[in-house]
Structures are given as C-alpha cells and as structure tokens.
PDB file of N, CA and C in Angstrom:
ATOM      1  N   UNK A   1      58.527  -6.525  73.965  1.00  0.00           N
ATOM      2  CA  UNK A   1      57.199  -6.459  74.512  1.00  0.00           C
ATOM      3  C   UNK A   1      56.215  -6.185  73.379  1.00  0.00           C
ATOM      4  N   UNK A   2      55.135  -6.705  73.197  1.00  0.00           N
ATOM      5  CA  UNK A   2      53.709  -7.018  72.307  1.00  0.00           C
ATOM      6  C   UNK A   2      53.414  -5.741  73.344  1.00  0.00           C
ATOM      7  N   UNK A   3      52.018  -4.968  72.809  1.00  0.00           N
ATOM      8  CA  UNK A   3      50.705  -4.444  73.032  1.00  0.00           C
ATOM      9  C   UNK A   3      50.061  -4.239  72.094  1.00  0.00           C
ATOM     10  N   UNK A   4      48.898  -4.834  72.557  1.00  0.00           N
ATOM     11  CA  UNK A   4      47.497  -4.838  71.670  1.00  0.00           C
ATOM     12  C   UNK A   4      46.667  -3.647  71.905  1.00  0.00           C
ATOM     13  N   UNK A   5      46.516  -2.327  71.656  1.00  0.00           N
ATOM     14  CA  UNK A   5      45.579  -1.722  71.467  1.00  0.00           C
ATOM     15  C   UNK A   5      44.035  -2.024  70.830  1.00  0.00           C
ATOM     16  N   UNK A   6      43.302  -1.758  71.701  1.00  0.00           N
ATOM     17  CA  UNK A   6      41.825  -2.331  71.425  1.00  0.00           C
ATOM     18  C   UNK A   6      40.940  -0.780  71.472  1.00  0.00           C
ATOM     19  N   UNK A   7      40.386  -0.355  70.238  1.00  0.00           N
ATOM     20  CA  UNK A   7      39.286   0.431  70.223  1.00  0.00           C
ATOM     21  C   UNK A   7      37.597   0.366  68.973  1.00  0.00           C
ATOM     22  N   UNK A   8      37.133   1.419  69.393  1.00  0.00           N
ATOM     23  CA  UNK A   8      36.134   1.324  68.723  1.00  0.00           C
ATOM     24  C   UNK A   8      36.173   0.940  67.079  1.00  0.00           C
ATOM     25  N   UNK A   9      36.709   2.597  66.820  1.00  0.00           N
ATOM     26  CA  UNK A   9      37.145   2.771  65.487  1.00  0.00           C
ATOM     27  C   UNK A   9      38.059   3.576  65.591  1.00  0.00           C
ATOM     28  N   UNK A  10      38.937   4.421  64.006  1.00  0.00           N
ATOM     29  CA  UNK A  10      39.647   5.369  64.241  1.00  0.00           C
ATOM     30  C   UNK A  10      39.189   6.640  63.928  1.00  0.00           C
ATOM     31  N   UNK A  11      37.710   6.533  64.136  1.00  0.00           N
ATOM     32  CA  UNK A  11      37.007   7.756  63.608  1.00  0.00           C
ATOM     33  C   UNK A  11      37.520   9.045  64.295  1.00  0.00           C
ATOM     34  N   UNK A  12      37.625  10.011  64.198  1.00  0.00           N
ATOM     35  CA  UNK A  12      38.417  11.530  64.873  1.00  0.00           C
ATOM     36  C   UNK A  12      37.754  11.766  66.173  1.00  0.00           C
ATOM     37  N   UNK A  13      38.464  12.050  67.017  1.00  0.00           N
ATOM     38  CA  UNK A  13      37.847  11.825  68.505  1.00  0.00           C
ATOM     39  C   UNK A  13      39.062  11.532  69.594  1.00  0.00           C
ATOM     40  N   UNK A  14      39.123  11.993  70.726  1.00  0.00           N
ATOM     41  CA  UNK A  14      40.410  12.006  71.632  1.00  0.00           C
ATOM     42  C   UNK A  14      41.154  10.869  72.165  1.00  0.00           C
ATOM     43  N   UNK A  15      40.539   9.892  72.042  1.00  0.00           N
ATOM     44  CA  UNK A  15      41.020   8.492  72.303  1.00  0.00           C
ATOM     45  C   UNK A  15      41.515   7.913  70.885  1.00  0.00           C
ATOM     46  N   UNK A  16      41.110   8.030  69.590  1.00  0.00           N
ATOM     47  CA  UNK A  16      41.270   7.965  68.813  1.00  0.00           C
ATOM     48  C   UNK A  16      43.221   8.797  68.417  1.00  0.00           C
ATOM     49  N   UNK A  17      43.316  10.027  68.849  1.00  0.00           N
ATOM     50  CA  UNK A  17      44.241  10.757  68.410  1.00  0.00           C
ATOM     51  C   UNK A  17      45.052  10.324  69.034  1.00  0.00           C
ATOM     52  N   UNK A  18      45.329   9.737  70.713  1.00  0.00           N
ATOM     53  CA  UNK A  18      45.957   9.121  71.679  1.00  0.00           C
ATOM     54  C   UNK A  18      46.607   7.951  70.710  1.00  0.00           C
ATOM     55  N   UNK A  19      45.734   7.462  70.530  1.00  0.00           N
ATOM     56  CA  UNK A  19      45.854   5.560  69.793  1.00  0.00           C
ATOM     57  C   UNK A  19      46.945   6.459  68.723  1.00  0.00           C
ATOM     58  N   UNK A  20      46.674   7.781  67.866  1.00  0.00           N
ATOM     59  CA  UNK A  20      47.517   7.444  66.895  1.00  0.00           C
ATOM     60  C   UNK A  20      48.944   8.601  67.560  1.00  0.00           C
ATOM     61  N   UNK A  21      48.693   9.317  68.236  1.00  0.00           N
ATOM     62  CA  UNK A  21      50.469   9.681  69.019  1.00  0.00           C
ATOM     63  C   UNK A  21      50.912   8.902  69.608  1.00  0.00           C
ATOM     64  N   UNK A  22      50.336   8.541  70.598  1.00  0.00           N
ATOM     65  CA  UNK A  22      51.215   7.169  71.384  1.00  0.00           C
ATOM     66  C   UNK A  22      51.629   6.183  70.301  1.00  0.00           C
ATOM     67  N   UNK A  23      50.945   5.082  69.351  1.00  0.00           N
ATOM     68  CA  UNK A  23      51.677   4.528  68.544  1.00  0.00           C
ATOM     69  C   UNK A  23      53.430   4.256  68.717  1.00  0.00           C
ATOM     70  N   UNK A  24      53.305   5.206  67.563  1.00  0.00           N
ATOM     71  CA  UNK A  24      54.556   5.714  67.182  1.00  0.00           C
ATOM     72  C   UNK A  24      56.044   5.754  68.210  1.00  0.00           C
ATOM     73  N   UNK A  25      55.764   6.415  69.137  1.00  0.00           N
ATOM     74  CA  UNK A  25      56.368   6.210  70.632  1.00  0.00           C
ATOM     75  C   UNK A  25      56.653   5.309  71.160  1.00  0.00           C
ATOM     76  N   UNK A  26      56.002   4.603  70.885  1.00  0.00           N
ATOM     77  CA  UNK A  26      55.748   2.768  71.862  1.00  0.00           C
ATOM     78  C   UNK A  26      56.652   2.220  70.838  1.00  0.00           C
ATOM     79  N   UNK A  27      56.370   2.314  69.439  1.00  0.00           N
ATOM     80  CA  UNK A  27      57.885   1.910  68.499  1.00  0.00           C
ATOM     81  C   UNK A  27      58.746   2.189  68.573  1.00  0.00           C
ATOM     82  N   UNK A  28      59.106   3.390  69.070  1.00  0.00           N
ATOM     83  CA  UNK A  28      60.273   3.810  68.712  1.00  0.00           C
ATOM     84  C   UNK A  28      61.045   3.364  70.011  1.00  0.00           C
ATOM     85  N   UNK A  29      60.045   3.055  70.962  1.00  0.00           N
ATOM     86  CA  UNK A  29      61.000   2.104  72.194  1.00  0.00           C
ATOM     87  C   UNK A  29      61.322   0.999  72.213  1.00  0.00           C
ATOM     88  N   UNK A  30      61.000   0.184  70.835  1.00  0.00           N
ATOM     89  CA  UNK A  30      61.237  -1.360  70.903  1.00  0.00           C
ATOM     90  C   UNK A  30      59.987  -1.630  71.414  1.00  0.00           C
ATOM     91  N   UNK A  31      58.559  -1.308  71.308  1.00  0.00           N
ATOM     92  CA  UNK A  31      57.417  -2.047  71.687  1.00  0.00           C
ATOM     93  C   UNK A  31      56.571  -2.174  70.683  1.00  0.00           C
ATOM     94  N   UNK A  32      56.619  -3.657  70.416  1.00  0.00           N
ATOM     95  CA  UNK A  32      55.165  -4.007  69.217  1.00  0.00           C
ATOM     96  C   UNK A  32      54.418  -3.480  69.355  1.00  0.00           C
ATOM     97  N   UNK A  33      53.881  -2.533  68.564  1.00  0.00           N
ATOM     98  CA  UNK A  33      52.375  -2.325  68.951  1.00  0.00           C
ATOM     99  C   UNK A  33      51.400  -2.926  67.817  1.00  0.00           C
ATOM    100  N   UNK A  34      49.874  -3.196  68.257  1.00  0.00           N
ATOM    101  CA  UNK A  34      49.154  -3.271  66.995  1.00  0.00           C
ATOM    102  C   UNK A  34      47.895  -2.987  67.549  1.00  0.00           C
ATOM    103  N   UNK A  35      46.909  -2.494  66.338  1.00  0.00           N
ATOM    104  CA  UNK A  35      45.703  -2.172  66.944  1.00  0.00           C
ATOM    105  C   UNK A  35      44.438  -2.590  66.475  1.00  0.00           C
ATOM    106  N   UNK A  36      43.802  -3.249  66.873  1.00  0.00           N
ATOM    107  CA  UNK A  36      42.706  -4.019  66.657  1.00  0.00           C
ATOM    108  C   UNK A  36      41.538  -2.786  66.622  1.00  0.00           C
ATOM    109  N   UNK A  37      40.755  -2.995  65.703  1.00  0.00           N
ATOM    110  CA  UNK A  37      39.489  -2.249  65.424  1.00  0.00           C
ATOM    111  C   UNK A  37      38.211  -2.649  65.621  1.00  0.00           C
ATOM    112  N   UNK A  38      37.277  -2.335  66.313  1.00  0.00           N
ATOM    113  CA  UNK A  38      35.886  -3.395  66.389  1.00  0.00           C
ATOM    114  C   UNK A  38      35.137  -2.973  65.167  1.00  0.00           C
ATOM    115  N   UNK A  39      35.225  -1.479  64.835  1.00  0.00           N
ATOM    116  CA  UNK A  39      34.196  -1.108  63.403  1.00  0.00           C
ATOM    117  C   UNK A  39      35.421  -0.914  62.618  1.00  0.00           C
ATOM    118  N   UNK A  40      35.615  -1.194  61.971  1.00  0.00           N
ATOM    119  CA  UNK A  40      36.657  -1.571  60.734  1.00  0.00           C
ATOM    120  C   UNK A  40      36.525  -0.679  59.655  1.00  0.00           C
ATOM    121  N   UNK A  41      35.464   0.646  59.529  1.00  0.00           N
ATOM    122  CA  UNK A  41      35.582   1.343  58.299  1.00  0.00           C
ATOM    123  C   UNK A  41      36.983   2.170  58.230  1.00  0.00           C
ATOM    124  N   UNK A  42      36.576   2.784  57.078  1.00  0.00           N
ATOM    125  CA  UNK A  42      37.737   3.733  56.541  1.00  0.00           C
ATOM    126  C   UNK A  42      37.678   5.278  57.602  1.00  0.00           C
ATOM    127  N   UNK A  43      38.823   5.756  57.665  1.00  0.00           N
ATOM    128  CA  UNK A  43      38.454   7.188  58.275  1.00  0.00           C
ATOM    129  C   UNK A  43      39.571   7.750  58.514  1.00  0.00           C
ATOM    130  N   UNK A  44      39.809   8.952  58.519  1.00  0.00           N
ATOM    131  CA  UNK A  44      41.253   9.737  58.567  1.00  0.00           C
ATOM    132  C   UNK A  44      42.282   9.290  59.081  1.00  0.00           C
ATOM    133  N   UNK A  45      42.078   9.182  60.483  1.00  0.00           N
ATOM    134  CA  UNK A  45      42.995   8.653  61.346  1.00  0.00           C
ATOM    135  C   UNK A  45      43.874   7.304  60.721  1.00  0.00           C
ATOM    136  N   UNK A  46      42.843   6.640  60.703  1.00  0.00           N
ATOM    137  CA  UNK A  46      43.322   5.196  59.933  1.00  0.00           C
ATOM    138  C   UNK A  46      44.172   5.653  59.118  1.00  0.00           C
ATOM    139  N   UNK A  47      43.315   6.516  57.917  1.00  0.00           N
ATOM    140  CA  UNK A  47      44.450   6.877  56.733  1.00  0.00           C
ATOM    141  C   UNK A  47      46.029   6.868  57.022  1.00  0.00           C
ATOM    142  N   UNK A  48      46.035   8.426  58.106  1.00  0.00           N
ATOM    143  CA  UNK A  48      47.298   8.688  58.458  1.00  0.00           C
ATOM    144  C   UNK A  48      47.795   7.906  59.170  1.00  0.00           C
ATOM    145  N   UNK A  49      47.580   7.047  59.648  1.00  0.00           N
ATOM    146  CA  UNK A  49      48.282   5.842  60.782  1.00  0.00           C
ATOM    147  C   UNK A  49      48.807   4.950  59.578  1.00  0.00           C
ATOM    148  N   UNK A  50      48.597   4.549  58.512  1.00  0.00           N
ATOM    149  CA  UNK A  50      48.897   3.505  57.366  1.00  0.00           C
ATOM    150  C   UNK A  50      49.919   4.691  56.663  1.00  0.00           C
ATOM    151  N   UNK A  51      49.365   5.863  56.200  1.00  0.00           N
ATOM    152  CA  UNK A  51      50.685   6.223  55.518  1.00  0.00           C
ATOM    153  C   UNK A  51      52.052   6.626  56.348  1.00  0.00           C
ATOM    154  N   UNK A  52      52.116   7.132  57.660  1.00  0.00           N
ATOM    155  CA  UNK A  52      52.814   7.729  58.224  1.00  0.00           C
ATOM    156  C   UNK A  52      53.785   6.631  59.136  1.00  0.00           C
ATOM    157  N   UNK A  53      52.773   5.617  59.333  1.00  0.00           N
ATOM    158  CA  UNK A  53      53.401   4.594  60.418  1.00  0.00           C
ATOM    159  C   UNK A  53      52.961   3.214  59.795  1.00  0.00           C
ATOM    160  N   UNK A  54      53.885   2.433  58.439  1.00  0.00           N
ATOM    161  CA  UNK A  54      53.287   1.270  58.009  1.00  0.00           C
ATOM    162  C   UNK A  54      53.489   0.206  59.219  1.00  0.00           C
ATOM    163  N   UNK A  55      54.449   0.518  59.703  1.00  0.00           N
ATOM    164  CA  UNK A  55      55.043  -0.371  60.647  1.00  0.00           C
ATOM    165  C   UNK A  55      54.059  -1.178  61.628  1.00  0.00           C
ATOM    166  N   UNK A  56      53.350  -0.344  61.951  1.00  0.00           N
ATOM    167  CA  UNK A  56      52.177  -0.765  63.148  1.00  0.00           C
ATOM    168  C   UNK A  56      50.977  -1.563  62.299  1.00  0.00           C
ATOM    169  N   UNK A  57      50.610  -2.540  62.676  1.00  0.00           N
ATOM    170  CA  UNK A  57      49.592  -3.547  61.973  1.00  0.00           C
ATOM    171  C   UNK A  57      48.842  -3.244  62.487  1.00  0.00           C
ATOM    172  N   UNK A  58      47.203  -3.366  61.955  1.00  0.00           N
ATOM    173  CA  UNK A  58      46.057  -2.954  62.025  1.00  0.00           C
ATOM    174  C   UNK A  58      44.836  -3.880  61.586  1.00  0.00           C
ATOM    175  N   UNK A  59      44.075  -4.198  62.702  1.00  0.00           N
ATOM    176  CA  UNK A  59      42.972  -5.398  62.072  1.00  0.00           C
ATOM    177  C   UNK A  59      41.778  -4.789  62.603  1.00  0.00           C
ATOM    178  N   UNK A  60      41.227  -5.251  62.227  1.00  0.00           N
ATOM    179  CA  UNK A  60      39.476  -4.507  61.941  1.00  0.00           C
ATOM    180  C   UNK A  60      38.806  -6.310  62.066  1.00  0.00           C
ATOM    181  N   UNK A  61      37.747  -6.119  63.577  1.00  0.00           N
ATOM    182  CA  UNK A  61      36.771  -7.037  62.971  1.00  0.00           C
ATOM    183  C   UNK A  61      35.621  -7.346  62.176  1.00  0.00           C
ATOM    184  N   UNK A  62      34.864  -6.063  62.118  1.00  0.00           N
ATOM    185  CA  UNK A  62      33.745  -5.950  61.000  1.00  0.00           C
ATOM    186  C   UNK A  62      33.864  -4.713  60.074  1.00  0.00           C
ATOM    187  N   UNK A  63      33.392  -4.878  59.194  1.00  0.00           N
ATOM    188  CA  UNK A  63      32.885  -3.494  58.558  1.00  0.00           C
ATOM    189  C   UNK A  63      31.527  -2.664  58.799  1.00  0.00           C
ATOM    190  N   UNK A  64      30.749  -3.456  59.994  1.00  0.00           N
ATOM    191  CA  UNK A  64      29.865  -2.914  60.291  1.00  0.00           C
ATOM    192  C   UNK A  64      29.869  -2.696  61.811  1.00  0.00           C
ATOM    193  N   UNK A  65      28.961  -1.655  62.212  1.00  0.00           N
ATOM    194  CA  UNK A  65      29.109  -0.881  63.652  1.00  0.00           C
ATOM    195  C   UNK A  65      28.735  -2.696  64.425  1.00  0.00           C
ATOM    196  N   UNK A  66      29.268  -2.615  65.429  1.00  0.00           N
ATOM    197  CA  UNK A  66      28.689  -3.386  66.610  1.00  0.00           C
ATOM    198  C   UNK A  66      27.846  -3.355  67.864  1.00  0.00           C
ATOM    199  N   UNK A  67      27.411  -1.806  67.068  1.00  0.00           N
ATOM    200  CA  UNK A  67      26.092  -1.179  68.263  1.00  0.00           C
ATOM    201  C   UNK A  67      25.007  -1.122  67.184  1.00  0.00           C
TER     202      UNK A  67
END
C-alpha cells in the first residue's frame, strides 16, 4: 500500500509532529509512505525526518508560501 501525505509545511506545530511519528509506523508496516510539501522551506522537522527516516521521500512544491 502507497500513502501520500499532503501538508502545509514541516514547520513545528501538531499536525506537523503527527506527519513525523506516524511516518515511521506506517513503514515499519510495509506502507509506502511519502510526503508532499506545499511550502517547501527548510525547518526542523524536515531536518529530523531526512536524518532519522531517509527512507520516506519528500517533495516540496514551492519554495515560496502559497498564501
């Protein structure tokens, strides 16, 4: 099974922390996960989601806000 996670950004914030515990979980059951970004900057979360979990792919559509 694929899932596409869809959010804002990974800026720090409770939906944000969800996106990065659940992750991990959803792998470790045999479920693709990947997570699409609408603001694409840099930010903690992101960080630790790339060093901790390379596994999970990550795309960003802009580098700029979409509001």
């Amino acid at each position: 099974m694929k899932v596409l996670q869809v959010i804002n950004s990974l800026k720090i914030g409770g939906a944000e922390r969800l996106i990065l515990d659940s992750s991990d979980l959803y792998h470790n059951r045999g479920i693709n996960i990947e997570i699409l970004l609408l603001d694409d900057n840099e930010s903690a979360f992101r960080k630790e989601l790339q060093e901790k979990y390379p596994h999970i792919r990550i795309q960003g559509i802009t580098k700029k806000s979409i509001y």
